[in-house]
Protein backbone atom coordinates (compact mmCIF):
# COMPACT_ATOMS: atom_id res chain seq x y z
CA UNK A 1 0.00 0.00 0.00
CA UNK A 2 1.36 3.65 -0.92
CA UNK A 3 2.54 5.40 2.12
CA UNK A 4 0.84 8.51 0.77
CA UNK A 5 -2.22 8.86 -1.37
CA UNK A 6 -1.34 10.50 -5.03
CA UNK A 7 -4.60 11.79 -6.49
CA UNK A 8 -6.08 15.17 -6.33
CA UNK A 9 -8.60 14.79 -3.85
CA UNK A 10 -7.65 11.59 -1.94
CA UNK A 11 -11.91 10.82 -1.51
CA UNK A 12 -11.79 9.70 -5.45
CA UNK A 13 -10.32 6.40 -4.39
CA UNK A 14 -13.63 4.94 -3.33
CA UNK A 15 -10.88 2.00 -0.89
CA UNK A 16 -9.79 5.57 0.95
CA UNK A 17 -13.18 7.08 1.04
CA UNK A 18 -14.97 3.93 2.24
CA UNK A 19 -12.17 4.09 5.28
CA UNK A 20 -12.33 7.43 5.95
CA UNK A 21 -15.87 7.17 6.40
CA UNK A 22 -15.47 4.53 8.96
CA UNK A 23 -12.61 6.91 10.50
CA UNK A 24 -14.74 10.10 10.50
CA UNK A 25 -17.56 7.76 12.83
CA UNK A 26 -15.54 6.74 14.85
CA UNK A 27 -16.55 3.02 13.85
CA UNK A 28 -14.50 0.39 16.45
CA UNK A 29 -15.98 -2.54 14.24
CA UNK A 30 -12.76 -1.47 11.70
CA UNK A 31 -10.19 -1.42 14.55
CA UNK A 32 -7.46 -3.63 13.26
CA UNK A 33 -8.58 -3.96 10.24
CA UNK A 34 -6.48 -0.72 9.00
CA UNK A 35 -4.60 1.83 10.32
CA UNK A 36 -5.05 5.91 10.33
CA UNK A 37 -1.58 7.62 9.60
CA UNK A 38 -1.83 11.30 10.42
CA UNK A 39 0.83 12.96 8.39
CA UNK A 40 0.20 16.35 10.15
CA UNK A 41 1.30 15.03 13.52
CA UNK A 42 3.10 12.22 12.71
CA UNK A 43 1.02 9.59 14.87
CA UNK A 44 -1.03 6.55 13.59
CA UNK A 45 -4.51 5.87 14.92
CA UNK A 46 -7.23 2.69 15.39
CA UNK A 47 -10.35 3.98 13.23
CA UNK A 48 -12.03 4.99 16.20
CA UNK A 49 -9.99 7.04 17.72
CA UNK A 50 -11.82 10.06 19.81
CA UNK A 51 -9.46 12.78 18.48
CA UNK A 52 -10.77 15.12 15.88
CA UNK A 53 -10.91 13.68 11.99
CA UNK A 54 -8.13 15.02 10.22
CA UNK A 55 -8.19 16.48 6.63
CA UNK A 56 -8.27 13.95 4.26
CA UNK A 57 -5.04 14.66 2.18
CA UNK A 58 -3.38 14.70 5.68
CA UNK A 59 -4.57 10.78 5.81
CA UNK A 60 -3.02 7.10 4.83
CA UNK A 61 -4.34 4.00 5.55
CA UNK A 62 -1.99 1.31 6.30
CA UNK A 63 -2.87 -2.21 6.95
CA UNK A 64 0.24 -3.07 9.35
CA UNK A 65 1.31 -0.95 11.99
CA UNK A 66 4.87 -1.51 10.66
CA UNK A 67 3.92 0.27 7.43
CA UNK A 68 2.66 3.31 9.91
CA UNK A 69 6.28 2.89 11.29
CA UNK A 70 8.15 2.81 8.20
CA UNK A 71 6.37 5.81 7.30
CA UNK A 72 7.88 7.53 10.03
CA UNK A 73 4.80 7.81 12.42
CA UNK A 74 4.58 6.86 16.16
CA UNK A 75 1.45 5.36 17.69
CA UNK A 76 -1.19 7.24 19.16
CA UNK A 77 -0.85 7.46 22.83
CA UNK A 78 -4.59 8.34 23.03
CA UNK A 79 -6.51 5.15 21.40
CA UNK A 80 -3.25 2.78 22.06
CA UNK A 81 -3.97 1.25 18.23
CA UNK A 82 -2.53 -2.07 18.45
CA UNK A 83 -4.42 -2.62 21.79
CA UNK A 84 -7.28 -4.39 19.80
CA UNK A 85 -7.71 -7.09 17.99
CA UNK A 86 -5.86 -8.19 14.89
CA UNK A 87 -6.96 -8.08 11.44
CA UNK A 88 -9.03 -10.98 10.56
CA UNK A 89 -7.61 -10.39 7.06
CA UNK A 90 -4.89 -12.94 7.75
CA UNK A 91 -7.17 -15.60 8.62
CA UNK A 92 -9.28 -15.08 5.46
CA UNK A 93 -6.68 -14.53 2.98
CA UNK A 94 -4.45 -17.93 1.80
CA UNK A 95 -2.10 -16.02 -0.41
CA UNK A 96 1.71 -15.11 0.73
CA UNK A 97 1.16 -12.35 2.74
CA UNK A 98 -1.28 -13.96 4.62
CA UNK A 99 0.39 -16.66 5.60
CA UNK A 100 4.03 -14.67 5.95
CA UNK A 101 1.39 -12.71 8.59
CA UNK A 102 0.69 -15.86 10.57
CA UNK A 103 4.23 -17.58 11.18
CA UNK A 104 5.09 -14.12 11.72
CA UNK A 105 2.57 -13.71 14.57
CA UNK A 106 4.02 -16.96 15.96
CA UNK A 107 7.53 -15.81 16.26
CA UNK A 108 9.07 -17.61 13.54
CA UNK A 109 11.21 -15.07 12.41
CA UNK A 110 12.85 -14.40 16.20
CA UNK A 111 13.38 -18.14 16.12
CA UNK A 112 14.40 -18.86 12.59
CA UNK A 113 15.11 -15.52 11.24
CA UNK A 114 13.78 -14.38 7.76
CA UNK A 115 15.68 -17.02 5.95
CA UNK A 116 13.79 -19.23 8.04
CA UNK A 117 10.18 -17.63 7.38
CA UNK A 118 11.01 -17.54 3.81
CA UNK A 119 11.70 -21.12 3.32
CA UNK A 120 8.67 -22.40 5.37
CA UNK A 121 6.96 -20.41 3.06
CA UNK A 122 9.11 -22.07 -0.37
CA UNK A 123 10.35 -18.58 -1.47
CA UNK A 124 13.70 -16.50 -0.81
CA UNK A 125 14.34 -13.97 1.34
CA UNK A 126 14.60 -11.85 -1.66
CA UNK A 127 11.03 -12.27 -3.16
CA UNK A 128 9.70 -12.81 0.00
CA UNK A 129 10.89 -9.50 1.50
CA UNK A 130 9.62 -7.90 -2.26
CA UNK A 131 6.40 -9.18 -2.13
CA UNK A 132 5.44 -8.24 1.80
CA UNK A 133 7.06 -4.45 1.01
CA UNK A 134 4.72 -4.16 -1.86
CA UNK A 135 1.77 -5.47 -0.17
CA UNK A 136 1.84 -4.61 3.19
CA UNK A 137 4.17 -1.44 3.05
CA UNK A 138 7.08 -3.51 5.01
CA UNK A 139 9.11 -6.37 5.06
CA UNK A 140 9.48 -9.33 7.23
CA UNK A 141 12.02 -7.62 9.82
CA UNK A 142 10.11 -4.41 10.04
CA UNK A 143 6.63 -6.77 10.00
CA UNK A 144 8.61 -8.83 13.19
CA UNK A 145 9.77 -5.77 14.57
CA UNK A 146 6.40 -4.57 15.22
CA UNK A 147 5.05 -7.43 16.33
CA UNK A 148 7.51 -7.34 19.37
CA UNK A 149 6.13 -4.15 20.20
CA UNK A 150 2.64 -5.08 20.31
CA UNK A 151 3.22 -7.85 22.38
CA UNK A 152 5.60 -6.00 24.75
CA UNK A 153 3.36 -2.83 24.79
CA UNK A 154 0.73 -5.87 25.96
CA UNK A 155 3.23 -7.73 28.75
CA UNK A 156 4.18 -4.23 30.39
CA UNK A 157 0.40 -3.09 30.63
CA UNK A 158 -0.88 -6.50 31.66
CA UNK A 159 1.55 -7.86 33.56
CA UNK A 160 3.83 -7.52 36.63
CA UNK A 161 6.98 -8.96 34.15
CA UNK A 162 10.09 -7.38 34.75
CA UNK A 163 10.84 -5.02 31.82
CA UNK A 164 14.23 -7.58 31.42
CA UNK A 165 11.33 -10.76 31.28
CA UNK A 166 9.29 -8.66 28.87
CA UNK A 167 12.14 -8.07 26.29
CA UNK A 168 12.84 -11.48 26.37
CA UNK A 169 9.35 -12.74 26.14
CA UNK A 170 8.55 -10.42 23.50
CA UNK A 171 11.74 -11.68 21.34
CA UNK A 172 13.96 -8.96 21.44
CA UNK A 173 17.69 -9.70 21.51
CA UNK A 174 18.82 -7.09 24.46
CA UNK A 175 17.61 -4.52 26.79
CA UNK A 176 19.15 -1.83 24.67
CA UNK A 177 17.11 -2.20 21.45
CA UNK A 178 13.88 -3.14 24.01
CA UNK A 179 14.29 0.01 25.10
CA UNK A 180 14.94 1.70 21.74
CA UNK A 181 12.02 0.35 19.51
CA UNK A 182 9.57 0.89 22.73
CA UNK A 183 10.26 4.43 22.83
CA UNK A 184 10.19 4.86 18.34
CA UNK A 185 7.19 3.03 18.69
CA UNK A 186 5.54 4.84 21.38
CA UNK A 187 7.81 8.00 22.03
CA UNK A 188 7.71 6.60 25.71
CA UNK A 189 10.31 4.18 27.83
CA UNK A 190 8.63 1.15 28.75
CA UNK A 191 8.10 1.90 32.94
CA UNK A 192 6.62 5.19 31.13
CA UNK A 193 4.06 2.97 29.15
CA UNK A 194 3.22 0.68 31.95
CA UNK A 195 2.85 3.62 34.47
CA UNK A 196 0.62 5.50 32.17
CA UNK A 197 -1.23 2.51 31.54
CA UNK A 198 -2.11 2.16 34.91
CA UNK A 199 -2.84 5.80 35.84
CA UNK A 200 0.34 6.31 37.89
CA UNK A 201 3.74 8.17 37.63
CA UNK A 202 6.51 6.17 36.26
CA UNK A 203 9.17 5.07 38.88
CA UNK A 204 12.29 7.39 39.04
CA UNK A 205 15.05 4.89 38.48
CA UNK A 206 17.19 3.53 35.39
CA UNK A 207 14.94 2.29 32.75
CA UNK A 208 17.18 -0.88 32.33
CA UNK A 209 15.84 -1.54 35.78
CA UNK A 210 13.20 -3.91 36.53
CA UNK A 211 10.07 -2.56 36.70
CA UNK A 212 6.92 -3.80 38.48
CA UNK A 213 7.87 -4.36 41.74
CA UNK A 214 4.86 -6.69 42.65
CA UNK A 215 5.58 -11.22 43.13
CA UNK A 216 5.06 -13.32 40.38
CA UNK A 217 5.83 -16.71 39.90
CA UNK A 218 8.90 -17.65 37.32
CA UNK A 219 7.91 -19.02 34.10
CA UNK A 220 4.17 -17.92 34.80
CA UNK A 221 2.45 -15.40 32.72
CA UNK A 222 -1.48 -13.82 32.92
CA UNK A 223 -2.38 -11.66 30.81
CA UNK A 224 -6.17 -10.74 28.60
CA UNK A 225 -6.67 -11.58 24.92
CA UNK A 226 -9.54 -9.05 23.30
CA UNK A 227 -12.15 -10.44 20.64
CA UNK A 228 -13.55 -8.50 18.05
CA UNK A 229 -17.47 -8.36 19.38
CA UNK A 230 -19.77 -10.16 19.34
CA UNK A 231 -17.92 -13.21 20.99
CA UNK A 232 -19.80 -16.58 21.50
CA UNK A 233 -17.01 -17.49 23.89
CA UNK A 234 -19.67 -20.03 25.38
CA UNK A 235 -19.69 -21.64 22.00
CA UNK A 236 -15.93 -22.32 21.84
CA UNK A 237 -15.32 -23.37 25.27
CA UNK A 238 -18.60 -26.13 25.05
CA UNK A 239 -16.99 -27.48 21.66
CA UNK A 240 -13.35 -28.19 23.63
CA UNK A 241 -15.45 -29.30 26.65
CA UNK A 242 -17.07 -31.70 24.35
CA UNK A 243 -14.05 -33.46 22.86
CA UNK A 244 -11.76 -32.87 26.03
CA UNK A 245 -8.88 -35.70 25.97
CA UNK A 246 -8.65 -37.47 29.77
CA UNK A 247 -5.25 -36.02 31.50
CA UNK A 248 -4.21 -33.76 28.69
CA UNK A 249 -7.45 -31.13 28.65
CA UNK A 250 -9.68 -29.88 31.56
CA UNK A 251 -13.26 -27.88 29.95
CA UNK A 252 -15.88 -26.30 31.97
CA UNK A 253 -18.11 -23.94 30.89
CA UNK A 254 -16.12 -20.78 30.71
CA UNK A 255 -12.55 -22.26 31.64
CA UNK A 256 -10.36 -24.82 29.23
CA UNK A 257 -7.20 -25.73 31.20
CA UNK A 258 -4.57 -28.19 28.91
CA UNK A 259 -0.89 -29.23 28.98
CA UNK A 260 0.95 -28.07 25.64
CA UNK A 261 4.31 -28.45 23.22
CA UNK A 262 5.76 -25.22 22.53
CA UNK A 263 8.88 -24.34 20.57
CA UNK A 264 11.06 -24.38 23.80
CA UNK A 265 9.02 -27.04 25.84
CA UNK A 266 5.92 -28.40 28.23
CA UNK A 267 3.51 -25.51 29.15
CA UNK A 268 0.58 -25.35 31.13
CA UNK A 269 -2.11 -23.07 29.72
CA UNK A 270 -5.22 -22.21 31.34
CA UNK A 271 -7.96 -20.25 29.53
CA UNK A 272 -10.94 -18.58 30.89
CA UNK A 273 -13.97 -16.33 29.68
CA UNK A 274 -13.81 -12.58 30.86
CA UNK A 275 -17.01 -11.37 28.63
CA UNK A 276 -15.35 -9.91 25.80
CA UNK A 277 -12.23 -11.77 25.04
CA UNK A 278 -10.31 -14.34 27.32
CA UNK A 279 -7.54 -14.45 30.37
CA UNK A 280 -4.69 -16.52 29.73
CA UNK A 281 -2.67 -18.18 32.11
CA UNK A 282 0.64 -20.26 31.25
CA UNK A 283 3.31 -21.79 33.17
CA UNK A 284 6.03 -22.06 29.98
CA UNK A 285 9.60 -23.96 29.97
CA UNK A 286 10.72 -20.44 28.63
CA UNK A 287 9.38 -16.75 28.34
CA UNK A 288 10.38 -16.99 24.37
CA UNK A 289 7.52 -19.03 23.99
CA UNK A 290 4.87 -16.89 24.80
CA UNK A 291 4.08 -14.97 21.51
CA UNK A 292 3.76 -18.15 19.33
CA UNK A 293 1.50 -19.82 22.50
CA UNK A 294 -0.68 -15.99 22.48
CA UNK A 295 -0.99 -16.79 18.08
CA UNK A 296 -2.43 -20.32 19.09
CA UNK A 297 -4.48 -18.94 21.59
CA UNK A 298 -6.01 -16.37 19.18
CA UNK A 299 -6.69 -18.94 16.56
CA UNK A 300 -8.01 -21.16 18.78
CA UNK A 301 -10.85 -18.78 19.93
CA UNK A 302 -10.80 -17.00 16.27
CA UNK A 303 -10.95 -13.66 18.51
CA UNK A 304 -10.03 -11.62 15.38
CA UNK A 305 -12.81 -13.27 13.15
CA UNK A 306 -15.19 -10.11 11.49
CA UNK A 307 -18.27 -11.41 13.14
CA UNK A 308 -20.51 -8.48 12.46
CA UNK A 309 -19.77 -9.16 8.86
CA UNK A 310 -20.42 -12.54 9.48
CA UNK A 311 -23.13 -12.93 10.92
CA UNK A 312 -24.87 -10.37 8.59
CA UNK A 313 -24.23 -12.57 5.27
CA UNK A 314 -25.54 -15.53 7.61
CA UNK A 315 -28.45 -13.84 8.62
CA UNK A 316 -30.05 -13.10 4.56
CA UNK A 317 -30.47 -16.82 4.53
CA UNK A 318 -34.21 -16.84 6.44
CA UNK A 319 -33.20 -20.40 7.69
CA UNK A 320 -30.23 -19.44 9.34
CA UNK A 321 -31.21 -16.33 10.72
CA UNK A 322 -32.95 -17.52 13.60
CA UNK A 323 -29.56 -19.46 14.76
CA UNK A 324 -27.61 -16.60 14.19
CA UNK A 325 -29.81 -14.08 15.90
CA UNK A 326 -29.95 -16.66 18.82
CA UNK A 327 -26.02 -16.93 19.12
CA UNK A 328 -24.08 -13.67 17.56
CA UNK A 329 -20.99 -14.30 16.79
CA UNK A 330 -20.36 -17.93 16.71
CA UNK A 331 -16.32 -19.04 16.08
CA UNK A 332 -14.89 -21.50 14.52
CA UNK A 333 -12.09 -23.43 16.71
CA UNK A 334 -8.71 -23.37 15.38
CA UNK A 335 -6.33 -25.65 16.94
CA UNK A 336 -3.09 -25.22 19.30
CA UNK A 337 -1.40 -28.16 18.05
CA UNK A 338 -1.75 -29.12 14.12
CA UNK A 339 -0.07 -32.35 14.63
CA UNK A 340 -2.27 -33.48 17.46
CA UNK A 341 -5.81 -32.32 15.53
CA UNK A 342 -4.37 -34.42 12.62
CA UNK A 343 -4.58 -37.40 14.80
CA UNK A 344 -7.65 -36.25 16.11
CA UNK A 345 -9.72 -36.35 12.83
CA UNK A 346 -8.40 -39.30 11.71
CA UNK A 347 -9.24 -41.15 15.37
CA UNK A 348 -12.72 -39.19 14.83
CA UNK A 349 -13.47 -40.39 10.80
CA UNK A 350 -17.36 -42.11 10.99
CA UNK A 351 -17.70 -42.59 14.78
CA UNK A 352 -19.08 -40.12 17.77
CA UNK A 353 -17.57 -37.46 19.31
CA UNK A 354 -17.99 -39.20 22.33
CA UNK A 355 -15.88 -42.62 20.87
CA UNK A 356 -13.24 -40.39 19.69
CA UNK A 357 -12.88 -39.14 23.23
CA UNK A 358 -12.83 -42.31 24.44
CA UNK A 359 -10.24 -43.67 21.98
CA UNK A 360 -8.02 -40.77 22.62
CA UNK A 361 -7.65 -40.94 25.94
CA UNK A 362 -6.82 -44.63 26.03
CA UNK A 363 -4.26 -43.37 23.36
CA UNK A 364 -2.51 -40.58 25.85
CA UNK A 365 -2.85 -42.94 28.43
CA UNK A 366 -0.51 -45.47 26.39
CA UNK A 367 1.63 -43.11 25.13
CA UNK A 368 1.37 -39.88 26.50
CA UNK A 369 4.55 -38.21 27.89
CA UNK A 370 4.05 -36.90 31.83
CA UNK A 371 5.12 -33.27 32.13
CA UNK A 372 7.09 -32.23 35.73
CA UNK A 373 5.05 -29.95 38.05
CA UNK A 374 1.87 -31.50 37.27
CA UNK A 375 0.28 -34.56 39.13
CA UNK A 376 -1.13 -37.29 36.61
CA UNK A 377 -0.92 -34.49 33.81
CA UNK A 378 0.04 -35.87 30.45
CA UNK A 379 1.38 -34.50 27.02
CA UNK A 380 -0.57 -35.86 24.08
CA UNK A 381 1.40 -38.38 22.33
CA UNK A 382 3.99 -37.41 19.51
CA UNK A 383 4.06 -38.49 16.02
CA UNK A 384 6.91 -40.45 16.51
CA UNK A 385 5.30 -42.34 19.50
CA UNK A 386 2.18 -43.13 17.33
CA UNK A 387 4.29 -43.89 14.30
CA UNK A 388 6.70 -46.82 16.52
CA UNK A 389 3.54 -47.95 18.56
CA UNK A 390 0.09 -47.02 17.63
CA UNK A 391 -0.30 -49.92 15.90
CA UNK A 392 -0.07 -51.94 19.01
CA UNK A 393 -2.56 -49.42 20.84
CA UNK A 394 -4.90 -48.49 18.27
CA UNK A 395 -8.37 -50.37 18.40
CA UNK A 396 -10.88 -50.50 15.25
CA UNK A 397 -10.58 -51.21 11.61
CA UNK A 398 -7.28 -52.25 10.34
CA UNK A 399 -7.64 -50.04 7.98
CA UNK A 400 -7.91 -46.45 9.55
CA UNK A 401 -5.14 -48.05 12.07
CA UNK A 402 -3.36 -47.72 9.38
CA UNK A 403 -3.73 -44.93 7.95
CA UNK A 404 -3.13 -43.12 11.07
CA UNK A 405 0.28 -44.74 11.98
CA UNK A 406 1.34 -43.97 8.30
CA UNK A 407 0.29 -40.01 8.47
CA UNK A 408 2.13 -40.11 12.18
CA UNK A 409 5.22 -41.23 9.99
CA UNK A 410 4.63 -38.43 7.42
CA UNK A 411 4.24 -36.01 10.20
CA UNK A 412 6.88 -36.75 12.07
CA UNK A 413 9.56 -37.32 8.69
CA UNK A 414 8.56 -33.91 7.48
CA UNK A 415 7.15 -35.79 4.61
CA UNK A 416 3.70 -33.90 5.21
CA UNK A 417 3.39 -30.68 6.58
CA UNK A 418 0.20 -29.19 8.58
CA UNK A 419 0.83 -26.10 9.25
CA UNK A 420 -1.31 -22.70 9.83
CA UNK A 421 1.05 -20.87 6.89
CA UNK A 422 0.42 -23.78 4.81
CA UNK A 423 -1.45 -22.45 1.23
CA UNK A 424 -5.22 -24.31 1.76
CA UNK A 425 -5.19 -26.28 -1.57
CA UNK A 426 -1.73 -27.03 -1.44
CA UNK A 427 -2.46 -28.94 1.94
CA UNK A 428 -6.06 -30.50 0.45
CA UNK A 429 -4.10 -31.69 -2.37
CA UNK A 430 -1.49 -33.20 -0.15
CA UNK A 431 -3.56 -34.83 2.51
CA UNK A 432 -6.36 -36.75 -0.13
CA UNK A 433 -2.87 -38.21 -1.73
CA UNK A 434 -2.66 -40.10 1.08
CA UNK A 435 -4.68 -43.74 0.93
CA UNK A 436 -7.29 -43.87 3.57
CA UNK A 437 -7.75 -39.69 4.05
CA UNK A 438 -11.09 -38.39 2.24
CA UNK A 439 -12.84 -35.47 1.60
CA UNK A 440 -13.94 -34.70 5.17
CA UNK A 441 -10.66 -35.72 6.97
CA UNK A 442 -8.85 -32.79 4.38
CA UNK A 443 -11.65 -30.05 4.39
CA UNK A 444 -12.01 -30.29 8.52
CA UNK A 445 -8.18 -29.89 8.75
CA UNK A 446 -7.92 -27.12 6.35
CA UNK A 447 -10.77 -25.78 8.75
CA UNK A 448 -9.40 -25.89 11.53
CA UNK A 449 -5.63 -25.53 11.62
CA UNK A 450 -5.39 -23.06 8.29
CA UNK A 451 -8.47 -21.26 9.27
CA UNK A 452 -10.11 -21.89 5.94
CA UNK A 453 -13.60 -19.56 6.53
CA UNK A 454 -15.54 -21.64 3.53
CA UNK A 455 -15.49 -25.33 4.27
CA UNK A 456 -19.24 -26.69 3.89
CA UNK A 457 -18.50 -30.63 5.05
CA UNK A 458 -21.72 -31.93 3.88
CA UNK A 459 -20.63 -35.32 4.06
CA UNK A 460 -21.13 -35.12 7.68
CA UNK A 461 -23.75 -36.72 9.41
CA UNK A 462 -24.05 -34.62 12.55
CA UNK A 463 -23.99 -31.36 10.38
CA UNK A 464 -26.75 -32.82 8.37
CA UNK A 465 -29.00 -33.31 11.07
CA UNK A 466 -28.44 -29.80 12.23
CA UNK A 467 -29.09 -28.86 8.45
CA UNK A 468 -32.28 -30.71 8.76
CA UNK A 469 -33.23 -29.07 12.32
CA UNK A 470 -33.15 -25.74 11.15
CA UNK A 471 -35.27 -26.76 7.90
CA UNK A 472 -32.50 -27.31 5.79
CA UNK A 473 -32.15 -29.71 3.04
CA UNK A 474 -30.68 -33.15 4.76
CA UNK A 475 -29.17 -34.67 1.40
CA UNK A 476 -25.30 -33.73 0.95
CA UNK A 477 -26.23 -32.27 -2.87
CA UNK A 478 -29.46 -30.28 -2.09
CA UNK A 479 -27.14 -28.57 1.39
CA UNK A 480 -24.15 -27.86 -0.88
CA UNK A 481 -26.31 -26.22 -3.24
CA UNK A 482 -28.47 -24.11 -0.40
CA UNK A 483 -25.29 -23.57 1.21
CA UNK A 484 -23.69 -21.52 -2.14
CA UNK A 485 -25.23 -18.49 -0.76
CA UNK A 486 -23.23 -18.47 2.84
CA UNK A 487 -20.06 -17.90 0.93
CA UNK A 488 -17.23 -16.49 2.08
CA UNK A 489 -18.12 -18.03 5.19
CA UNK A 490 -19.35 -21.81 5.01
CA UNK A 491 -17.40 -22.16 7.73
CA UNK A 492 -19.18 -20.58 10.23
CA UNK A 493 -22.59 -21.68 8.67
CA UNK A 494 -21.06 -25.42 9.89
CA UNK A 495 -20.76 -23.91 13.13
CA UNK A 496 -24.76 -23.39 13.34
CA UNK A 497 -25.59 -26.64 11.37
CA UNK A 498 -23.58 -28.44 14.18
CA UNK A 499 -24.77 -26.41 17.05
CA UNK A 500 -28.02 -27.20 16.02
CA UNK A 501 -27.65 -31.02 15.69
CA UNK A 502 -26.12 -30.85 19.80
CA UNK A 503 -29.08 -29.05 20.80
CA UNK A 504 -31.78 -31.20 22.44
């Protein structure tokens, strides 16, 4: 995107006109979505910021904060702009940028570097870097860079860290550059931003000190995840509750409590409902991990999902406006470990939700890994431990036995990759090449762990009954015809159909 606008009167680009509008109401439903660069005082807003609408051809809209930055602008320290949710542009989009956006989010590039981000991706550096700067006004470092900031802006404001704990758990390399992008970013030190946050005058002591004074346990982080409103948190948390694996996952109502792999080792993540987004609380092996585990957390609630816009394409269809009305804002699960939902749609292909359960748990129970700190608490089993054994544990036809040990030994070689960056029918294409995975097995996963929005699985039983429920058509080819007009988002349309086929 151009950092400045070129025409004569910037409100003849109907794209710039359309946001303005939304800027000049003040409209929060856009926050995240874009960003307001105010050339005349050098600051970048959210949409709804309360400060007077500036002149248009003092305006940009950016789509990444980093662009903002690279345009020379500092954030607001009014409306705080990257204190909302993100854009749910990167969950609905499946080309490059998109998924640069999401491995990104995890921390791939403060693990792996851009080399590293490039070749998950199958590009270089080089084109990579190209296509993100034309795109998205930056490139991967810049993109990364800003990223940090967010989620150290987050840490100082919502947490007691020490500011030397919140460089590190944000991924920056020393206290010096901490320091230095917090104050470009924000044209404040970091005990400045956490004071101000908090409605109290910063401490008057060396910034490289630690700051927040108050106890907190090593290796155990809290902090609040926003969701773009309307959130059917109950939704979410009754789907894990539903398929909650014995020793691994603990689901209530408005709590989901689960033992975890991250890139530096066992966590312990519990996950609660606070009205309008969630609380997260994790006990990690190491501070690093905490940005990808707060990407996996935001996927696995879909808190950045556009569910006004949602819901409103939903709602034309006079059979599924009654669900919709009755639950705004329904999300579609992601998943916080690709691997592991793998294993749990194959385990789940043509039985119950309630025998996949039970087959999974007698599955962790066999070859779960324990994790210290916790009493009975177990990992769920690798790829490589279902790959040497699950032959010997897995009950039921010989033939999904396997075809389950096989795909553990694809996972687990590299051979197949499922992955959130992954392109959608790149992955389709590679899981239905595998004997014994079908249509459902591939469109649930691309679901689920790539966030695909328009997945209408009309092979499904239980989402045909809830088709039929709310007056529907039952038969797969009458649905996938009635369900042409829910598009972009057959996705979430599933989400009623199987609501509907739970209720009683």
């Amino acid at each position: 995107m151009p950092a400045r606008q070129l025409t004569a009167d910037p409100l003849d680009d109907p794209v710039f006109a359309e946001r303005y509008r939304a800027m000049q109401a003040r409209d929060a439903r856009f926050d995240g979505q874009f960003i307001t660069g105010v050339h005349s005082t050098g600051i970048y807003c959210r949409p709804s910021c309360p400060a007077v609408a500036p002149k248009p051809r003092n305006v940009s809209f950016y789509l990444t904060a980093a662009a903002a930055h690279e345009a020379g602008l500092r954030a607001c320290k009014r409306c705080l702009p990257d204190a909302v949710p993100g854009s749910p542009d990167w969950d609905l989009r499946d080309d490059l940028a998109a998924r640069a956006m999401r491995l990104i989010g995890d921390g791939v590039v403060e693990r792996e570097g851009v080399p590293g981000l490039a070749a998950r991706l199958g590009y270089t550096p080089r084109h990579l870097t190209r296509v993100l700067t034309a795109e998205l006004g930056a490139g991967p470092l810049a993109l990364a860079r800003a990223h940090r900031a967010q989620v150290a802006r987050n840490l100082l404001t919502a947490t007691e860290l020490p500011a030397s704990e919140v460089a590190y758990a944000s991924g920056f390399g020393s206290i010096r550059q901490f320091n230095d992008t917090i104050r470009a970013v924000y044209e404040r030190s970091p005990l400045e931003l956490r004071a101000t946050a908090r409605g109290r005058r910063p401490a008057d002591h060396d910034p490289h000190a630690a700051a927040g004074d108050a106890a907190h346990e090593p290796g155990t982080v809290r902090l609040r995840l926003p969701a773009r409103p309307p959130f059917d948190a109950a939704g979410v948390f009754a789907w894990l509750a539903a398929r909650a694996v014995d020793r691994v996952e603990v689901a209530g109502a408005r709590r989901y409590e689960r033992t975890l792999r991250l890139p530096t080792g066992p966590a312990l993540v519990a996950i609660a409902d606070d009205g309008d987004g969630v609380e997260v609380e994790a006990q990690l092996t190491s501070l690093a991990d905490l940005p990808p585990l707060v990407a996996r957390v935001r996927r696995l609630f879909d808190l950045d999902a556009d569910a006004v816009a949602i819901d409103a394409a939903l709602s034309a269809d006079p059979r599924l406006a009654p669900s919709v009305a009755a639950t705004p804002g329904v999300r579609l699960p992601g998943a916080l470990d690709a691997h592991e939902l793998v294993v749990r749609a194959l385990v789940g292909q043509q039985i119950s939700v309630a025998a996949a359960r039970t087959a999974l748990s007698r599955l962790t129970a066999e070859l779960g890994e324990p994790t210290a700190g916790t009493s009975g608490r177990l990992l769920f089993p690798t790829a490589d431990a279902i790959a040497a054994h699950g032959e010997r544990v897995l009950r039921g036809p010989v033939a999904r036995i396997r075809t389950i040990v096989d795909v553990a030994g694809r996972l687990a070689s590299g051979e197949l990759v499922v992955a959130a960056e992954r392109s959608r029918d790149e992955l389709h294409a590679d899981l239905l090449a595998i004997p014994g995975i079908g249509p459902w097995t591939a469109g649930y996963l691309a679901m689920r762990v790539t966030r695909a929005p328009d997945v209408l699985l009309v092979s499904d039983l239980a989402l045909r009954n809830g088709a039929e429920r709310l007056g529907l058509p039952r038969e797969a080819s009458a649905l996938a015809e009635a369900g042409r007009g829910w598009a972009p988002w057959r996705s979430y349309a599933s989400m009623h159909l199987w609501r509907a086929a739970a209720e009683r």
